[in-house]
N, C-alpha and C. Protein backbone atom coordinates (compact mmCIF):
# COMPACT_ATOMS: atom_id res chain seq x y z
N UNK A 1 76.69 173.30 -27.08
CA UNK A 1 75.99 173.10 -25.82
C UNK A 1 74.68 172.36 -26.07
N UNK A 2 74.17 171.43 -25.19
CA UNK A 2 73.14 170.70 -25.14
C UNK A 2 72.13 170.72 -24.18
N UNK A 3 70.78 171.01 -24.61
CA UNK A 3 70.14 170.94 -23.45
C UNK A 3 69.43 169.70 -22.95
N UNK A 4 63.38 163.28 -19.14
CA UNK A 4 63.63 162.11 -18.81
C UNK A 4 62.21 161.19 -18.06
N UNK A 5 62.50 160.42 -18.98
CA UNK A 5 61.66 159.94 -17.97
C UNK A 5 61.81 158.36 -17.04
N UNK A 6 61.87 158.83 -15.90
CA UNK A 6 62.11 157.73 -15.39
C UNK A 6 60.91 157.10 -14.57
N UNK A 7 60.47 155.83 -15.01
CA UNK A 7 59.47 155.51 -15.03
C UNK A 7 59.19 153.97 -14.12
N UNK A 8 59.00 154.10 -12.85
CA UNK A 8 59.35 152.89 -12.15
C UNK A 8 57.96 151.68 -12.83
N UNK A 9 58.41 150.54 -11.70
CA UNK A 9 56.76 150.02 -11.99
C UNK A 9 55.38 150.25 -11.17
N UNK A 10 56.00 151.02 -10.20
CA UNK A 10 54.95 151.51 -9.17
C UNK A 10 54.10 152.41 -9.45
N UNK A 11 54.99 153.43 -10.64
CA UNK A 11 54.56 154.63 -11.06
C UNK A 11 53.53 154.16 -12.11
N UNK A 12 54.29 153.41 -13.01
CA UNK A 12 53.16 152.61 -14.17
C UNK A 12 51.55 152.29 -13.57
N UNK A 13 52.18 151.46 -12.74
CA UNK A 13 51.03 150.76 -12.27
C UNK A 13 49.76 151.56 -11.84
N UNK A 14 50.38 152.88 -11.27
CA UNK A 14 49.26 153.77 -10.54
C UNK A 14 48.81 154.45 -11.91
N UNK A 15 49.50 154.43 -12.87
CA UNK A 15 48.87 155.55 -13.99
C UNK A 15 48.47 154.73 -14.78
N UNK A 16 48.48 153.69 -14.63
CA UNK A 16 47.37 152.26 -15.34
C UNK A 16 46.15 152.72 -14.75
N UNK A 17 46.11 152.23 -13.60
CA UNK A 17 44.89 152.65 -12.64
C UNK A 17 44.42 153.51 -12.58
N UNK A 18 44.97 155.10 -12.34
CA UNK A 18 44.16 156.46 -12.87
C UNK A 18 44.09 156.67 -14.16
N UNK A 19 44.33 155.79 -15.18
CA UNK A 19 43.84 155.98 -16.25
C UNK A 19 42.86 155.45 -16.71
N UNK A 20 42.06 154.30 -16.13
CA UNK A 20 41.01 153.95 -16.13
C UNK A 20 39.74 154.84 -15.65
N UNK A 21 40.32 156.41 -14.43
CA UNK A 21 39.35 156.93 -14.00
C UNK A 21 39.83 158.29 -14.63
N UNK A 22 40.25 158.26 -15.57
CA UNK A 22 40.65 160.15 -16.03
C UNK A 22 41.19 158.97 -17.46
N UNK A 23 40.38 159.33 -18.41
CA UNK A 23 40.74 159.04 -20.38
C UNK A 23 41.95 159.66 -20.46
N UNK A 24 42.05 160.72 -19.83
CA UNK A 24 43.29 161.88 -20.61
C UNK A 24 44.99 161.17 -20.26
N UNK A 25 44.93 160.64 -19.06
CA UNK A 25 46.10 160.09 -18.49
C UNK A 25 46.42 158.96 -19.80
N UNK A 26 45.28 158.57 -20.52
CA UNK A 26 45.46 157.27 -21.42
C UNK A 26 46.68 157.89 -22.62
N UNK A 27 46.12 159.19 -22.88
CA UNK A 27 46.48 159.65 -24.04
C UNK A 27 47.90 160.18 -23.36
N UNK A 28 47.49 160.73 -21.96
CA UNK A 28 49.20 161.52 -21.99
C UNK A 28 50.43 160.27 -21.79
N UNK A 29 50.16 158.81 -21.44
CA UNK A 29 51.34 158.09 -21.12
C UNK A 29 51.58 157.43 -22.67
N UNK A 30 50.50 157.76 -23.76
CA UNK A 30 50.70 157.48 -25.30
C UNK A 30 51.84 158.26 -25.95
N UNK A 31 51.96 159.76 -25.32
CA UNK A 31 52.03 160.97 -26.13
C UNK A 31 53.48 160.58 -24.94
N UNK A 32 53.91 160.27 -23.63
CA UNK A 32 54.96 160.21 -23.52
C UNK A 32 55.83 158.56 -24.06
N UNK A 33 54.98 158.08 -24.36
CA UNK A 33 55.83 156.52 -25.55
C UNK A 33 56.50 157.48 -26.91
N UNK A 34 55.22 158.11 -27.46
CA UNK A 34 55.97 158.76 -28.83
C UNK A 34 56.99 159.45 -28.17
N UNK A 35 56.91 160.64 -27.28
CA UNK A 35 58.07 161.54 -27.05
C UNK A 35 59.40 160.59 -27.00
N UNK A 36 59.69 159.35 -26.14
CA UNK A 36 60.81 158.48 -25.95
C UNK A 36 60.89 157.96 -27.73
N UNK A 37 60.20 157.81 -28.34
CA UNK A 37 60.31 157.71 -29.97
C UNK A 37 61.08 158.54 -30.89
N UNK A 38 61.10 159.58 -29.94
CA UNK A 38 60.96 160.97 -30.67
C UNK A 38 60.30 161.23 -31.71
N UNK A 39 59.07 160.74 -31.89
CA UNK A 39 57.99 161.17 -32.75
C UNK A 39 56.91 162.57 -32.44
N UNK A 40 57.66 163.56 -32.63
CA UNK A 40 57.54 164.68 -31.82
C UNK A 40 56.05 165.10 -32.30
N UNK A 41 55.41 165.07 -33.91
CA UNK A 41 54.28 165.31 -34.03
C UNK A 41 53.09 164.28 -33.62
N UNK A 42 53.84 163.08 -33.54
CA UNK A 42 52.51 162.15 -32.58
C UNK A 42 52.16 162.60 -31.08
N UNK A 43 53.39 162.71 -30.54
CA UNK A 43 53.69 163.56 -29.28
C UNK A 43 52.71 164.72 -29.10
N UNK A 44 52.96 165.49 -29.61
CA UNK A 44 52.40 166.83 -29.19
C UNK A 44 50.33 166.46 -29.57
N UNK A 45 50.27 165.56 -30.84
CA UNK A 45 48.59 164.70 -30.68
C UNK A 45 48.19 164.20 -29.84
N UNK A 46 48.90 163.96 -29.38
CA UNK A 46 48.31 162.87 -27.92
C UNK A 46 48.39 163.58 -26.79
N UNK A 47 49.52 164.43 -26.56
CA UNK A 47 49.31 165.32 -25.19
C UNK A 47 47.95 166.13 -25.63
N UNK A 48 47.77 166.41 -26.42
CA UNK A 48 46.75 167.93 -27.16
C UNK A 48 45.34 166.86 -26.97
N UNK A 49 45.28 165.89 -27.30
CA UNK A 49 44.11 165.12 -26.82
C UNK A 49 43.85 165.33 -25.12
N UNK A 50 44.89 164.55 -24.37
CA UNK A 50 44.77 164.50 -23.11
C UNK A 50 44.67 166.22 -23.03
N UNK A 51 44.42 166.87 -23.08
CA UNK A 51 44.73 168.66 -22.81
C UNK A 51 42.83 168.61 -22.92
N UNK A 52 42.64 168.13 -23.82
CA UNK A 52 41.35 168.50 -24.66
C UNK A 52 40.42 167.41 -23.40
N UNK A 53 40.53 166.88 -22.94
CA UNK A 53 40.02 165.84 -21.94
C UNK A 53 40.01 166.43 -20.37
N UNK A 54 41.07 167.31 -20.29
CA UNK A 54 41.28 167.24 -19.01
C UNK A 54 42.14 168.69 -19.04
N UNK A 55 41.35 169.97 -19.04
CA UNK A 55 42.06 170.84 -19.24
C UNK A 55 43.41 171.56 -18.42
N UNK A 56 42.73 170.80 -17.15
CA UNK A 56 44.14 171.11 -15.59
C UNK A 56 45.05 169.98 -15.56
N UNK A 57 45.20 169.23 -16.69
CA UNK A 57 46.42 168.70 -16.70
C UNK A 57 47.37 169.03 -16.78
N UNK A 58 48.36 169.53 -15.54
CA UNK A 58 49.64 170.72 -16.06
C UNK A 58 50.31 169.83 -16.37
N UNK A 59 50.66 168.28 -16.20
CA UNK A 59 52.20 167.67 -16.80
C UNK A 59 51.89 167.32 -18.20
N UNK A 60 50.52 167.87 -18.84
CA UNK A 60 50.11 167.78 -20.37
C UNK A 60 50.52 168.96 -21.19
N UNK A 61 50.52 169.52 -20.82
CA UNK A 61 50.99 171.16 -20.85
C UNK A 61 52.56 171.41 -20.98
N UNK A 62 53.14 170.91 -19.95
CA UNK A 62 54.63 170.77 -19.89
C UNK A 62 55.29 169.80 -20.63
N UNK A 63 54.96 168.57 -20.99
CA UNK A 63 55.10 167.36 -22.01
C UNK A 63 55.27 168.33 -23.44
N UNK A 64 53.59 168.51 -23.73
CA UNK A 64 53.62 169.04 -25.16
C UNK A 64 55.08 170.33 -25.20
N UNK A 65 54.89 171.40 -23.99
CA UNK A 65 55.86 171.95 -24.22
C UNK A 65 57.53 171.71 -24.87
N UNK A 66 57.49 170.36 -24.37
CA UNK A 66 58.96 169.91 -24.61
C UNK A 66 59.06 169.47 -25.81
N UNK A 67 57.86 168.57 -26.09
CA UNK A 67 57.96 168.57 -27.44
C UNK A 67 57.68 169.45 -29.06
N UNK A 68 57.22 170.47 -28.08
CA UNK A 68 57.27 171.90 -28.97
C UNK A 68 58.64 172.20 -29.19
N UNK A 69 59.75 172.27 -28.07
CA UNK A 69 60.92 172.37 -27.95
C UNK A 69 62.21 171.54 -28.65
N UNK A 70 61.47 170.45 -29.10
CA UNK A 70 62.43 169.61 -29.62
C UNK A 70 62.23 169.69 -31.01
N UNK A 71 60.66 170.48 -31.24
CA UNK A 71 60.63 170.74 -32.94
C UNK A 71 61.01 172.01 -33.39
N UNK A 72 61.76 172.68 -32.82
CA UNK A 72 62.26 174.17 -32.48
C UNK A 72 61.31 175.25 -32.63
N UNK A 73 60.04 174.74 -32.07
CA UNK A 73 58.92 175.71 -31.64
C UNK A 73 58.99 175.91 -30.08
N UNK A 74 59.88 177.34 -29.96
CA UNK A 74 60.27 177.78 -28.67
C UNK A 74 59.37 178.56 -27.79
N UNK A 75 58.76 179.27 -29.02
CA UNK A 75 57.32 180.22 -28.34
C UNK A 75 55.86 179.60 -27.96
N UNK A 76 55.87 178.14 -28.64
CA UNK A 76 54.92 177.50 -28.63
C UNK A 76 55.20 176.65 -27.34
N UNK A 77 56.59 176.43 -26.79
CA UNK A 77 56.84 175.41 -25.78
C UNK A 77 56.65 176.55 -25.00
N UNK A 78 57.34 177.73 -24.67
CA UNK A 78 57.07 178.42 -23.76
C UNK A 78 55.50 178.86 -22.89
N UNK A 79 54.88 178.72 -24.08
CA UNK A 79 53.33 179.54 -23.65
C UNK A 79 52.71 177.74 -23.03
N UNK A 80 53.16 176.87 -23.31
CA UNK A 80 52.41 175.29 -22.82
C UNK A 80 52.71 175.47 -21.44
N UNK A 81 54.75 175.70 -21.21
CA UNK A 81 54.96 175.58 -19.65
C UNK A 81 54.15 176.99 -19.11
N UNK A 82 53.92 177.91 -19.56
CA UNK A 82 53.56 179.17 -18.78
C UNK A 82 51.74 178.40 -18.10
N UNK A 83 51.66 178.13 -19.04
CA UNK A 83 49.97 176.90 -18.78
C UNK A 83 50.60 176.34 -17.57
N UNK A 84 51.29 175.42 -17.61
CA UNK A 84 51.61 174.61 -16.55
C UNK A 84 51.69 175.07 -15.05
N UNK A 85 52.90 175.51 -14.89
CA UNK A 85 53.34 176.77 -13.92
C UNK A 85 52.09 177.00 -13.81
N UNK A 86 51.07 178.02 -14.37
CA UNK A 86 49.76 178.67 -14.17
C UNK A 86 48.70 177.73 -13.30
N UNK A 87 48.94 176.46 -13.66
CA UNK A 87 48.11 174.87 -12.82
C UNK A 87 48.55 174.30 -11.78
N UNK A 88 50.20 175.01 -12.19
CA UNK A 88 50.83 173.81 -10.76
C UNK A 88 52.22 174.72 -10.62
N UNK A 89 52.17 175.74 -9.78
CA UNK A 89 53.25 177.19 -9.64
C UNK A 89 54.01 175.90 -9.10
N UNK A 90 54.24 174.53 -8.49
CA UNK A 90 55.36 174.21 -7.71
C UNK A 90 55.85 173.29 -8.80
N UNK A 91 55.72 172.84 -9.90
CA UNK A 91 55.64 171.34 -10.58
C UNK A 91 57.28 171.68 -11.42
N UNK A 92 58.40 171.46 -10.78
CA UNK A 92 60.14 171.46 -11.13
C UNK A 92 59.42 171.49 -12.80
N UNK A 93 58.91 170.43 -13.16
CA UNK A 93 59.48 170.23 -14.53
C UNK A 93 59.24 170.93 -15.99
N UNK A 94 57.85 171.67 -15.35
CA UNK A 94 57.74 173.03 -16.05
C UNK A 94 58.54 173.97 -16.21
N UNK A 95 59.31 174.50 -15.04
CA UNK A 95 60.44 175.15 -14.92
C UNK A 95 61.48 175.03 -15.68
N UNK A 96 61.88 174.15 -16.03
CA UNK A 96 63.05 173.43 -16.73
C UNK A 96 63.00 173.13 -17.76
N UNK A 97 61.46 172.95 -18.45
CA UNK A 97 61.29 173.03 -20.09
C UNK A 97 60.91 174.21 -20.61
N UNK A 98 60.81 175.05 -19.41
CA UNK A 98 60.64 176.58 -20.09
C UNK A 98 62.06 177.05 -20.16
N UNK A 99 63.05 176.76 -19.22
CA UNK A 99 64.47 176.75 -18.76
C UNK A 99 65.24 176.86 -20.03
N UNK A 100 64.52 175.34 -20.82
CA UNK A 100 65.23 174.88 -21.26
C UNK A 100 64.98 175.60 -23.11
N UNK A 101 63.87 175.87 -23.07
CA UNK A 101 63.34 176.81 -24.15
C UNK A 101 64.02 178.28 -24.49
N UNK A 102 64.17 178.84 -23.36
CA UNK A 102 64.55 180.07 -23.30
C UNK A 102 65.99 180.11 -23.30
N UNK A 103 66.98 178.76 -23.06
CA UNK A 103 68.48 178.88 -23.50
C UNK A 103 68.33 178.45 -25.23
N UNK A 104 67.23 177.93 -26.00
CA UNK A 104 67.44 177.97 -26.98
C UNK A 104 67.13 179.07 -28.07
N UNK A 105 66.69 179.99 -26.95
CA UNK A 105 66.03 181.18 -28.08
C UNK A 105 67.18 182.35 -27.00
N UNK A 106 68.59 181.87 -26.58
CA UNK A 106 69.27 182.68 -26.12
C UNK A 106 69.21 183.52 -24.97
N UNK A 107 68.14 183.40 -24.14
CA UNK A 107 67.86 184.45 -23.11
C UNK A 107 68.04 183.85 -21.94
N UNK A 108 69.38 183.99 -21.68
CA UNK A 108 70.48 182.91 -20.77
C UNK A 108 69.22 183.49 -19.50
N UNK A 109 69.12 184.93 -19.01
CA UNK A 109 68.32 185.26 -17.58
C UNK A 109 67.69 184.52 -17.80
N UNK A 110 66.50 184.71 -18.39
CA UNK A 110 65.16 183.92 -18.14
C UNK A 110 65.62 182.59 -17.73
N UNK A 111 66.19 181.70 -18.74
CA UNK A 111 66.69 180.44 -18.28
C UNK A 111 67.21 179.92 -17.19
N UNK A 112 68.14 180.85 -16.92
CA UNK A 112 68.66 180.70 -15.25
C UNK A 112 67.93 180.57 -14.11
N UNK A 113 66.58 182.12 -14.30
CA UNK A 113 65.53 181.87 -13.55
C UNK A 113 64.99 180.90 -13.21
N UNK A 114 64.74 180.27 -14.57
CA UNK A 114 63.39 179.18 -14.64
C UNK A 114 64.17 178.08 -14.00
N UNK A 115 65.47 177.66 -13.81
CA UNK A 115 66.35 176.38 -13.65
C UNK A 115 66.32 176.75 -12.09
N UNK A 116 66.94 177.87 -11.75
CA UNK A 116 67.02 178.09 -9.96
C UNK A 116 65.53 178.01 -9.58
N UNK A 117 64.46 178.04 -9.87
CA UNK A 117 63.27 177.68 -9.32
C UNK A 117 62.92 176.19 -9.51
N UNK A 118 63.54 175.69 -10.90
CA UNK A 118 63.29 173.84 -10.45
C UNK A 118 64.14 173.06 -9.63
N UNK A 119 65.47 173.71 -9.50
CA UNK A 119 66.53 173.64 -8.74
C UNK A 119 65.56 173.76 -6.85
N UNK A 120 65.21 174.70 -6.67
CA UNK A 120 64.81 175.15 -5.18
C UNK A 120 63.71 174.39 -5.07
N UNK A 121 62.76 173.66 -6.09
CA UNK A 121 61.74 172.43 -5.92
C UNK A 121 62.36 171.51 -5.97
N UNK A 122 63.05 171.05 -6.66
CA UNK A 122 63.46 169.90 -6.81
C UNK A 122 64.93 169.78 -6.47
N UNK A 123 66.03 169.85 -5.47
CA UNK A 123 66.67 169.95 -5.17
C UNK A 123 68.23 168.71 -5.86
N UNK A 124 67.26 167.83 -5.96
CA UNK A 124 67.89 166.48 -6.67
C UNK A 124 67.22 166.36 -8.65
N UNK A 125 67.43 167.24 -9.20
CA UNK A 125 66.95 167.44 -10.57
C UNK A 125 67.96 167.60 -11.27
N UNK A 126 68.44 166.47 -11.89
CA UNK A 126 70.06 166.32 -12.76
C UNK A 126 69.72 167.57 -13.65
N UNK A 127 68.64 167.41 -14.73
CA UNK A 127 68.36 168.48 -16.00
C UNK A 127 68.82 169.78 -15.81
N UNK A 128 67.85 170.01 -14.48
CA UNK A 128 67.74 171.62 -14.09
C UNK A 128 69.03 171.77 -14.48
N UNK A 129 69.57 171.08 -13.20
CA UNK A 129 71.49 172.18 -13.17
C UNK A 129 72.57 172.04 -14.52
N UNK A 130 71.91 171.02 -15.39
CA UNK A 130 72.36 171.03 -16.52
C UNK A 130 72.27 172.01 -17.68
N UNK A 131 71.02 172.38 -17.65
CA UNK A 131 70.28 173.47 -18.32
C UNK A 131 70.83 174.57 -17.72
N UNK A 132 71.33 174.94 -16.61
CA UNK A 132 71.51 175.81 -15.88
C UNK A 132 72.80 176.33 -16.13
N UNK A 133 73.61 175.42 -16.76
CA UNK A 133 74.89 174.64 -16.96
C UNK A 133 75.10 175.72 -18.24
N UNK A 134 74.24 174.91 -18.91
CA UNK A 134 74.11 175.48 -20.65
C UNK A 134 73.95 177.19 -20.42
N UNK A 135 72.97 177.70 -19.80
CA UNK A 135 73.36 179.20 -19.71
C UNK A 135 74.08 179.92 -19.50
N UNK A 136 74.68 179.29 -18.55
CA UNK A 136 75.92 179.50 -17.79
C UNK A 136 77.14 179.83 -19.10
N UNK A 137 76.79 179.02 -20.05
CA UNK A 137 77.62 178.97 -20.41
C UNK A 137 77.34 179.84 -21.87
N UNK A 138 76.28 180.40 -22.08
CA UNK A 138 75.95 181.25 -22.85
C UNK A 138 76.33 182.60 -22.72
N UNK A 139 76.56 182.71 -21.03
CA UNK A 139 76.82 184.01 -20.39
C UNK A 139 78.73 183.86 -20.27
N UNK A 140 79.02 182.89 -20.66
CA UNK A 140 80.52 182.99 -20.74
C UNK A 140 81.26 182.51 -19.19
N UNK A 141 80.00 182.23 -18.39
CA UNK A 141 80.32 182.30 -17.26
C UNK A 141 81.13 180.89 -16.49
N UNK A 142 82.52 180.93 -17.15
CA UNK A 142 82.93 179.10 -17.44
C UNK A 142 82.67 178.33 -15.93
N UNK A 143 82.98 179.02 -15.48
CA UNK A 143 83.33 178.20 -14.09
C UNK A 143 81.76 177.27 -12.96
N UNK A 144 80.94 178.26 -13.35
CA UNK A 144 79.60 178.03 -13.16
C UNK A 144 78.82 177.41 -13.70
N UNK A 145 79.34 176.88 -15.07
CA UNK A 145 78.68 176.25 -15.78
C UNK A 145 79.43 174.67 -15.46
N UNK A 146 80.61 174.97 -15.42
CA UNK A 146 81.22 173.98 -14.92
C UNK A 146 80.55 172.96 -13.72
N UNK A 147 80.66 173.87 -12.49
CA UNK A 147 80.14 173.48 -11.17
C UNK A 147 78.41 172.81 -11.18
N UNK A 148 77.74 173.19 -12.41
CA UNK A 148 76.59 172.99 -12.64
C UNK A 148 76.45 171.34 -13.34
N UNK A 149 77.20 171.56 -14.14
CA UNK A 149 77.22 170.57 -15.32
C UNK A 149 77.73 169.37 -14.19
N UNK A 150 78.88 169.90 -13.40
CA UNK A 150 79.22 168.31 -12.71
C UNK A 150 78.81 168.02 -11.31
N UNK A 151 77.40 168.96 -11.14
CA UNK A 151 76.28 168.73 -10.19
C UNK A 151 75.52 167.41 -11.04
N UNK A 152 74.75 167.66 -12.06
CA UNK A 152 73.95 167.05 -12.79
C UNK A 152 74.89 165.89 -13.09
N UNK A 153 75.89 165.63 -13.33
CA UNK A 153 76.62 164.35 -13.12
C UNK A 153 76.66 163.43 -11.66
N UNK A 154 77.08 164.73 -10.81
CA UNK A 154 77.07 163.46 -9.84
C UNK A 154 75.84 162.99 -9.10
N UNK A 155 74.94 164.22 -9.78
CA UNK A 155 73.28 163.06 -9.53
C UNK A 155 72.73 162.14 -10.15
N UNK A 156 73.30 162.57 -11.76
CA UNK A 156 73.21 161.04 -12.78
C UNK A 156 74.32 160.60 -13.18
N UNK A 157 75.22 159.56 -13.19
CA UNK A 157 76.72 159.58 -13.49
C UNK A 157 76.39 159.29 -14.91
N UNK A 158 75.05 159.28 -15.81
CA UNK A 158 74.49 159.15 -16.95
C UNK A 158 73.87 160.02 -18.28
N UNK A 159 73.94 161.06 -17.07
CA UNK A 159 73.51 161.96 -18.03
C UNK A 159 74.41 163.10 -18.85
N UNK A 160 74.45 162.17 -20.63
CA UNK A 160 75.06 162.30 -21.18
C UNK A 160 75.84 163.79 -21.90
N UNK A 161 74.49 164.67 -21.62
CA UNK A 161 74.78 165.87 -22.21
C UNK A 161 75.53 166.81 -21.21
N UNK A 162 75.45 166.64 -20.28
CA UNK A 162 75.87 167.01 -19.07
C UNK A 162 77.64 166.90 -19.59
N UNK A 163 78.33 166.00 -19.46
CA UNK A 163 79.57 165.79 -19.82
C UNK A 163 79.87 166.80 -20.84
N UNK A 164 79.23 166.29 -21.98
CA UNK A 164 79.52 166.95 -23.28
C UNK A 164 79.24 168.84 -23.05
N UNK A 165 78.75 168.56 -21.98
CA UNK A 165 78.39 170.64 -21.70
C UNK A 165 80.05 170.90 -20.77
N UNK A 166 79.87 170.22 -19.79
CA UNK A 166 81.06 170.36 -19.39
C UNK A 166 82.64 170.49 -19.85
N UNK A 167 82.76 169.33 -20.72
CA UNK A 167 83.54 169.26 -21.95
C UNK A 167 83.99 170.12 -22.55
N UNK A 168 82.58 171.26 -23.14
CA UNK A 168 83.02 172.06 -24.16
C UNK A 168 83.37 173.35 -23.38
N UNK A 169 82.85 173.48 -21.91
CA UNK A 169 83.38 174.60 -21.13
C UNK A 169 84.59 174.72 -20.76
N UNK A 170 85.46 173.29 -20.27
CA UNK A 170 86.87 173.20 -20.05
C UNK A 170 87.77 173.43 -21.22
N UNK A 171 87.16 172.76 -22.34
CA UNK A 171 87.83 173.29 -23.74
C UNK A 171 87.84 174.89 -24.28
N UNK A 172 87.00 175.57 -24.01
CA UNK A 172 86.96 177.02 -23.46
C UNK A 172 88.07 177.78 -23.02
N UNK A 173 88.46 176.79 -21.97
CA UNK A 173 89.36 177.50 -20.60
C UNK A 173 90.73 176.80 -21.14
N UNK A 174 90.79 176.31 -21.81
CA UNK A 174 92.14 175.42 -22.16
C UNK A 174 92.19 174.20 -21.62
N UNK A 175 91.49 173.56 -20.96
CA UNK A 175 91.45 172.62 -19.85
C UNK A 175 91.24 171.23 -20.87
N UNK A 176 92.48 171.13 -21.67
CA UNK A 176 92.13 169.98 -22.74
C UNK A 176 91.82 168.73 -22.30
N UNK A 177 92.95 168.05 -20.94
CA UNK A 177 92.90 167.22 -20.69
C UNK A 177 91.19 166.90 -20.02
N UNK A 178 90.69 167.69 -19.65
CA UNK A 178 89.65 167.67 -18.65
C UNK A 178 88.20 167.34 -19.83
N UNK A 179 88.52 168.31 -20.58
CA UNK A 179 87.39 168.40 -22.07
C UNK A 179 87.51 167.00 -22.45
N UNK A 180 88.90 166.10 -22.82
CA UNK A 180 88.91 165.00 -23.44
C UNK A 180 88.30 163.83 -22.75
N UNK A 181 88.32 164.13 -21.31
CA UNK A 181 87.81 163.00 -20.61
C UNK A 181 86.58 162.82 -20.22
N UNK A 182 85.63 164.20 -20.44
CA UNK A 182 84.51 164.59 -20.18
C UNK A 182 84.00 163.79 -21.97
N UNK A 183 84.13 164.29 -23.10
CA UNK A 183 83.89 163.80 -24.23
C UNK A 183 84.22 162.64 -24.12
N UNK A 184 84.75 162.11 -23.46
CA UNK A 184 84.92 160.62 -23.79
C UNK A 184 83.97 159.83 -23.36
N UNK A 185 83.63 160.27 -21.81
CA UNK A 185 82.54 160.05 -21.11
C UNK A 185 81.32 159.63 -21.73
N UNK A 186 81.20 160.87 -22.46
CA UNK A 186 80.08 161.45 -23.30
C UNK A 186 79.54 160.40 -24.05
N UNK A 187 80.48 160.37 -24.90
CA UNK A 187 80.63 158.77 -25.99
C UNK A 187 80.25 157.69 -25.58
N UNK A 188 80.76 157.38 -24.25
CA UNK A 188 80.30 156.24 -23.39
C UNK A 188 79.30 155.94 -22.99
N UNK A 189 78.68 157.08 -22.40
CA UNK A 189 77.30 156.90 -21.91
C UNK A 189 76.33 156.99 -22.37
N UNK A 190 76.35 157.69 -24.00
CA UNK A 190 74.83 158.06 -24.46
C UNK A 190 74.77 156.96 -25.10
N UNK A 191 73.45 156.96 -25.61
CA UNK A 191 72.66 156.45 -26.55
C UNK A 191 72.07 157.05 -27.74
N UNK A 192 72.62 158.32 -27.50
CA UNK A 192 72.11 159.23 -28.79
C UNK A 192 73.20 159.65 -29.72
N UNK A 193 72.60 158.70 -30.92
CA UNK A 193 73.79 158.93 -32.16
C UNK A 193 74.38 160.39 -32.49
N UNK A 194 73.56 161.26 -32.73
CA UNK A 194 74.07 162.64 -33.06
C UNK A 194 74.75 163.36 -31.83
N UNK A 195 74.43 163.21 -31.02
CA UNK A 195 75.29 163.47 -29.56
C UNK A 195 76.67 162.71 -29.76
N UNK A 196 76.75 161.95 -29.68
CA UNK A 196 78.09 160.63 -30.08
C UNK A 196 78.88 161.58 -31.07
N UNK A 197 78.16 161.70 -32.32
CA UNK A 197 78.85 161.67 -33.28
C UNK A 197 79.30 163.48 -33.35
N UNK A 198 78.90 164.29 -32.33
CA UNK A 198 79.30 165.67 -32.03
C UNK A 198 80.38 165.37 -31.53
N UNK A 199 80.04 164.83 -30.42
CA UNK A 199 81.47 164.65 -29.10
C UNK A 199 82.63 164.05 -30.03
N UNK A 200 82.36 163.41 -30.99
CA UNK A 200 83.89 162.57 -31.67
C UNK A 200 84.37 163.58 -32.22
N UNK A 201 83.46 164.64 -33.05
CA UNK A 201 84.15 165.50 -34.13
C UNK A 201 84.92 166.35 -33.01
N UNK A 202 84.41 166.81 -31.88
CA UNK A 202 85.17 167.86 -30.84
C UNK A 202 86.50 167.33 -30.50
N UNK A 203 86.31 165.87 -30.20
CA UNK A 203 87.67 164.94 -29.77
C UNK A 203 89.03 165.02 -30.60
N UNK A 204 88.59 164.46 -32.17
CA UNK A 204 89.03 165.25 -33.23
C UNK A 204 89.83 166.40 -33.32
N UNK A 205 89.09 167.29 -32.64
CA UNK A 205 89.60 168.95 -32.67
C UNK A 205 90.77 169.01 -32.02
N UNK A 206 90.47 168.53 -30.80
CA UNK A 206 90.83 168.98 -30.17
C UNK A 206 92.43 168.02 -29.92
């Protein structure tokens, strides 16, 4: 099981501009270049700067969190989003990297929680129901994880892990044909080698 940034030019443009009147915004759109790097310890320097600049920055808080999360510092991502949440109780994406923390340290509830609250903010949030997906499927609960996983598809027909979650839930249930076409998907759409190269070995298997 597996647990974005989409970044227009409108959005750029305005965080060009408030970054000329807030330093910290400088450092946090630095610290989200490394994160797309995956240079997770430049990442978490540069959010921790912008933090140090601008202490009510909750999407600095939630950033570093994730990238606490991707260095499998789960307690350290957790206590960033609990910051966040604490700055901005409505902000989806805190929710969902704590979500997403707490399916990696196994505690499918919490996770579920944290996903149905970015879910009820953010109603159109591929991750959430993906993450939501992944618990789902921690709890054995195939069918739900299912319905989740190919929510987050048909809001991103891209988002790759999504398939590959789905995939491994139908393969679960016996549902080979369904698993093979979901992994295939998978293959197709990412860009992430070790993701790729999971989904082939499952294909393989199966």
């Amino acid at each position: 099981m597996k647990s974005g940034f989409i970044i227009t030019l409108l959005i750029c443009t305005t965080m060009l501009l408030m970054a000329c009147a807030n330093p910290a915004l400088q450092h946090l759109n630095q610290g989200h270049t490394y994160f797309e790097q995956e240079l997770w310890d430049d990442a978490i320097a540069e959010y921790s700067q912008a933090i140090e600049l601008d202490p009510n920055l909750a999407v600095a808080y939630s950033s570093r969190g994730a990238a606490y999360s991707e260095k499998g510092q789960y307690d350290r991502a957790i206590a960033d989003c609990d910051k966040a949440i604490e700055l901005d109780p409505d902000y989806a994406y805190a929710y969902n990297n704590r979500g997403s923390a707490y399916n990696s340290k196994e505690q499918w509830g919490l996770a579920i929680a944290d996903c149905d609250k970015a879910i009820e903010l953010d109603p159109d949030y591929a991750h959430a129901y993906n993450n939501r997906g992944v618990a789902y499927c921690g709890k054995e609960q195939w069918d739900l994880a299912i319905a989740d996983c190919g929510k987050a598809i048909e809001l991103d027909p891209n988002l790759a892990v999504a398939y590959y979650n789905r995939g491994y839930a139908n393969a679960v249930l016996g549902e080979n044909e369904k698993a093979i076409s979901d992994f295939k998907k998978c293959i197709e759409v990412s860009n992430n080698p070790d993701l790729i190269q999971q989904a082939q070995d499952v294909l393989e298997a199966l």
